[in-house]
Protein backbone atom coordinates (compact mmCIF):
# COMPACT_ATOMS: atom_id res chain seq x y z
CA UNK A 1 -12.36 -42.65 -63.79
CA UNK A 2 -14.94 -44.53 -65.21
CA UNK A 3 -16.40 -41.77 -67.04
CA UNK A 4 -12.72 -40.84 -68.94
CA UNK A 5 -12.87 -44.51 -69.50
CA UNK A 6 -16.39 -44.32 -70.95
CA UNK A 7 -15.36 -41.36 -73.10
CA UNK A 8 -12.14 -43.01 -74.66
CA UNK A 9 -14.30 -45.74 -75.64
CA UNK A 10 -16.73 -43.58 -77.59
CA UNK A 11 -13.34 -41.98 -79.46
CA UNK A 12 -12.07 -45.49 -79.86
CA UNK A 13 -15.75 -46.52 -82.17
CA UNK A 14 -15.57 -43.00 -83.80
CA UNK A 15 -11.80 -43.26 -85.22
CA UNK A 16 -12.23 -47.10 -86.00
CA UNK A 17 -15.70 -46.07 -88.04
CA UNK A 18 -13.37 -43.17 -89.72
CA UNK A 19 -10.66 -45.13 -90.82
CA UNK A 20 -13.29 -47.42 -92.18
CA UNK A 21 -12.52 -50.47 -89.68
CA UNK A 22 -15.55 -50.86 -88.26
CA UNK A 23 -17.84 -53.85 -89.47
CA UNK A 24 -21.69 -53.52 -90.30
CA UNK A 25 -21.97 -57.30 -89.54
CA UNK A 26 -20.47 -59.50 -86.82
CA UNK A 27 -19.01 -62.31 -87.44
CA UNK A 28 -19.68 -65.70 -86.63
CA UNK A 29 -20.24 -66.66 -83.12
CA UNK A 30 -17.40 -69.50 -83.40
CA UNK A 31 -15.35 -66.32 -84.13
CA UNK A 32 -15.59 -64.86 -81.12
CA UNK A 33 -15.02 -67.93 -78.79
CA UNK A 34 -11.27 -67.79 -79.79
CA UNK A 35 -9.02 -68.68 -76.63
CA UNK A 36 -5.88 -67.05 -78.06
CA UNK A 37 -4.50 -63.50 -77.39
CA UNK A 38 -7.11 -60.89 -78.99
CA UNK A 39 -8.99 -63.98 -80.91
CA UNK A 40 -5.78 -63.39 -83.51
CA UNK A 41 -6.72 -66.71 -84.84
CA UNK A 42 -10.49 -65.97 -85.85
CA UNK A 43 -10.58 -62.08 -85.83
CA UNK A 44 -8.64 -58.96 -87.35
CA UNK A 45 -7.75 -56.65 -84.62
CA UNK A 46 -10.04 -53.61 -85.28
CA UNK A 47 -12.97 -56.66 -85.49
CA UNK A 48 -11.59 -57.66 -81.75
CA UNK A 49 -11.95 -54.03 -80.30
CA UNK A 50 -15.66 -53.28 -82.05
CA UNK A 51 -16.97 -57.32 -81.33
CA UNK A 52 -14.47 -58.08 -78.13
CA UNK A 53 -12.67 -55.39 -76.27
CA UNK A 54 -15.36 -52.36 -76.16
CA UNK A 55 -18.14 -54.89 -75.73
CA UNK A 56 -16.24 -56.25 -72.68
CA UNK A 57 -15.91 -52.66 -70.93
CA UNK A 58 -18.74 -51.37 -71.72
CA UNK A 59 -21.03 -54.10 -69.43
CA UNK A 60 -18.34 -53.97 -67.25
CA UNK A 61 -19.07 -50.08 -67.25
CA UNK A 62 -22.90 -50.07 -67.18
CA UNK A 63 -23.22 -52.60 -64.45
CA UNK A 64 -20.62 -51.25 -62.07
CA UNK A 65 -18.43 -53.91 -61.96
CA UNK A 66 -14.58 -53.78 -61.52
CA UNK A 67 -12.62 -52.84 -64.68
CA UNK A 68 -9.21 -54.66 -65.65
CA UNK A 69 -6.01 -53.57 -63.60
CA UNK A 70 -3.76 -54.24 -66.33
CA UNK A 71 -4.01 -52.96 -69.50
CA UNK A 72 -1.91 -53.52 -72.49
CA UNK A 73 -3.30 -52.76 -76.25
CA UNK A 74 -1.64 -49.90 -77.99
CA UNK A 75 1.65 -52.23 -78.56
CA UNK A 76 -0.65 -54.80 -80.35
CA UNK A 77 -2.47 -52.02 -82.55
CA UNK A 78 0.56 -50.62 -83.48
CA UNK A 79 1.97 -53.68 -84.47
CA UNK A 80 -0.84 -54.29 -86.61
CA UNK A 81 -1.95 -51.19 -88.30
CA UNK A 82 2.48 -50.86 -89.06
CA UNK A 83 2.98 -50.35 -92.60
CA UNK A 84 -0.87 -50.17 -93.66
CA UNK A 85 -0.62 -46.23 -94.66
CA UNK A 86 -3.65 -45.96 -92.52
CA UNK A 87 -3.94 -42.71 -90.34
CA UNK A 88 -4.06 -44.31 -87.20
CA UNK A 89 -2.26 -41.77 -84.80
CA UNK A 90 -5.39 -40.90 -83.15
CA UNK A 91 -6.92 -44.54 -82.24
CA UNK A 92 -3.69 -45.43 -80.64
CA UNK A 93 -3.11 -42.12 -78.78
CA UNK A 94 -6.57 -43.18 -77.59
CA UNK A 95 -5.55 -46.59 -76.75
CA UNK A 96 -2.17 -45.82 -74.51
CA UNK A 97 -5.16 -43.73 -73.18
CA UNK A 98 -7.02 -46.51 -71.87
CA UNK A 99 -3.75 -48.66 -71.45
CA UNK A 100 -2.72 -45.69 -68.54
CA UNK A 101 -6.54 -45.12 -66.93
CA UNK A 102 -6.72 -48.97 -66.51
CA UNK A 103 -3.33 -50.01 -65.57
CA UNK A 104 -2.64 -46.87 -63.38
């Protein structure tokens, strides 16, 4: 599993870099130390997959440790990217992808 895992993760990075999502710069550590629901407060979404979310799983991936149980992010992304004429079919195909390998 946690190489399908590993390999959504890549396709998540690709389609945010093609639909021109993805950040050269982080942002500002204060940012990132959000305690509400995907950092809504400090961070767009596609900012809290590339600086949060993949982050997050990938450690979790490279030193073997135990990966969430529950998964729940293709709701919030299509929410979000709703109404923005954006061609986001594929990144949330690819993340009710992850939502099913980690919540299965």
């Amino acid at each position: 599993m946690n190489t399908e895992v590993a390999a959504v993760l890549i396709d998540i990075e690709a389609q945010l870099r093609q639909l021109d999502q993805w950040d050269a710069e982080p942002p500002p550590p204060e940012a990132l130390s959000s305690t509400e629901p995907f950092c809504i407060d400090t961070l767009s979404f596609p900012q809290w997959l590339q600086f949060v979310f993949l982050p997050t799983l990938y450690h979790l991936l490279e030193e073997e440790l135990p990966l969430p149980s529950e998964c729940s992010i293709a709701p919030m992304a299509e929410e979000y990217f709703r109404g923005t004429g954006l061609a986001t079919g594929p990144l949330e195909q690819s993340l009710r992808r992850i939502d099913s390998l980690l919540s299965a």
